[in-house]
Protein backbone atom coordinates (compact mmCIF):
# COMPACT_ATOMS: atom_id res chain seq x y z
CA UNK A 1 10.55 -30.42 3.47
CA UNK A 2 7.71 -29.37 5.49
CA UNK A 3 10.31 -29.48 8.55
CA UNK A 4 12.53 -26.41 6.83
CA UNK A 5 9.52 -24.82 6.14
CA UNK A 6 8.71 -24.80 9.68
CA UNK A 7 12.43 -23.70 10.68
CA UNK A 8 12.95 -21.23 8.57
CA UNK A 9 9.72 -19.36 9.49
CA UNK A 10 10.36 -18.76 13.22
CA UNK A 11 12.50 -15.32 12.21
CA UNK A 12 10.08 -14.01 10.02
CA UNK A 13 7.22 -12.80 12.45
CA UNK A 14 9.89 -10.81 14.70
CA UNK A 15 11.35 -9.38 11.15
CA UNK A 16 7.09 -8.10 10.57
CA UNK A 17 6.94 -6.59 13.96
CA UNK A 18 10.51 -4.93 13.22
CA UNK A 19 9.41 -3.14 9.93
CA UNK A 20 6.20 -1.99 11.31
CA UNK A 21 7.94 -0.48 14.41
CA UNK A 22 10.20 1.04 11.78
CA UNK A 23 7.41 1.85 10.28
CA UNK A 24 5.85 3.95 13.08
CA UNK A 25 9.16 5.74 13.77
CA UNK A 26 10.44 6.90 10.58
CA UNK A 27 6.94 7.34 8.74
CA UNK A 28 5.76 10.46 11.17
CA UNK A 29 9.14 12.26 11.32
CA UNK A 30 9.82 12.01 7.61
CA UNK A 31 6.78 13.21 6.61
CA UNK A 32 6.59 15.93 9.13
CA UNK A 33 10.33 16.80 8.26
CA UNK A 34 8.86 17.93 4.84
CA UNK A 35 5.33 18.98 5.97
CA UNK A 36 7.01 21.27 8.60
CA UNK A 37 9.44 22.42 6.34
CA UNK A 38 6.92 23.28 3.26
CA UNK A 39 4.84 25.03 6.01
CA UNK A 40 7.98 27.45 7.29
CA UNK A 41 8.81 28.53 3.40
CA UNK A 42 5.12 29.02 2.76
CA UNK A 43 4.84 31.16 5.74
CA UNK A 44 8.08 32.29 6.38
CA UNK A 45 8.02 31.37 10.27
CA UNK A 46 10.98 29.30 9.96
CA UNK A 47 11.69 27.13 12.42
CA UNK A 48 8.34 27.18 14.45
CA UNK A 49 6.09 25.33 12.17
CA UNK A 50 9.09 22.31 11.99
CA UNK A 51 9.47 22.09 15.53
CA UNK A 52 5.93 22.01 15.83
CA UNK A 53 5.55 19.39 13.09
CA UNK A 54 8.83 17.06 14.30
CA UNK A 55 7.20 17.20 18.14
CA UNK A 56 3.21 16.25 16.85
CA UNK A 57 5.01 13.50 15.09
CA UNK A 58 7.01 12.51 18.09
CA UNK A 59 3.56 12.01 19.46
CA UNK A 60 2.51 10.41 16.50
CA UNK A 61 4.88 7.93 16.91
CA UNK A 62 4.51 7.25 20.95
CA UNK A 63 0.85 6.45 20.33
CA UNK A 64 1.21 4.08 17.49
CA UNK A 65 4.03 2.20 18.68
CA UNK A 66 2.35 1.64 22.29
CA UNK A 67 -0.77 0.30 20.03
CA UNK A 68 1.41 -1.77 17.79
CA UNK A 69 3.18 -3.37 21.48
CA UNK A 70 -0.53 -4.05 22.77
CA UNK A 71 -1.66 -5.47 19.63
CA UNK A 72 1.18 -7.97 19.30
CA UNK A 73 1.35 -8.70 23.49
CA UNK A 74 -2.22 -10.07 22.95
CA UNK A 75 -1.08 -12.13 20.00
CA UNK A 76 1.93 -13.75 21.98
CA UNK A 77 -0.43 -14.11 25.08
CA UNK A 78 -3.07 -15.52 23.02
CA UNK A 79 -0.44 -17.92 21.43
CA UNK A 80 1.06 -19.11 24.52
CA UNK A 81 -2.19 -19.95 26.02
CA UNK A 82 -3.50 -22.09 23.23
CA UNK A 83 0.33 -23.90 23.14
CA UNK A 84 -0.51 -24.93 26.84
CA UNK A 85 -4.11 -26.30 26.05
CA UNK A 86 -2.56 -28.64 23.55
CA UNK A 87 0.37 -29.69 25.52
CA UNK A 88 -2.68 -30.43 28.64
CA UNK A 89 -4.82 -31.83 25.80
CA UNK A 90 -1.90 -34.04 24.80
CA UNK A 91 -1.34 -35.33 28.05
């Protein structure tokens, strides 16, 4: 048992790091899709205050997903490093 439990978990980190990416991509633009939207009726300035919503989202989105990529590069580096010092521990 304890070996399927193993197996079966190897998919679910990369399925994590898939949602948040998702996460940081369609989060921002949908809510700046309405924001920006609300903000043109409101002020009648349609399409300026969408554009200017979709593009600070855009940016949004660059920044998070480059800290997300860091975050989870450390993890696999941190990972990998402690696999070799049990395989040289082993030895």
């Amino acid at each position: 048992m304890e070996n399927n439990d193993i197996q079966a978990a190897w998919w679910q980190p990369a399925l994590v790091l898939f949602i948040k990416m998702s996460g940081w991509i369609a989060g921002p633009i949908v809510a700046a899709l309405f924001f920006g939207k609300w903000l043109d009726r409101k002020f009648g300035s349609a399409p300026w205050f969408f554009l200017i919503c979709i593009g600070a989202a855009f940016i949004f989105s660059l920044i998070g997903i480059v800290k997300q990529s860091k975050t989870t590069m450390k993890k696999i580096i941190e990972n990998e490093k402690r696999k070799k010092e049990k395989k040289s521990e082993n030895n």
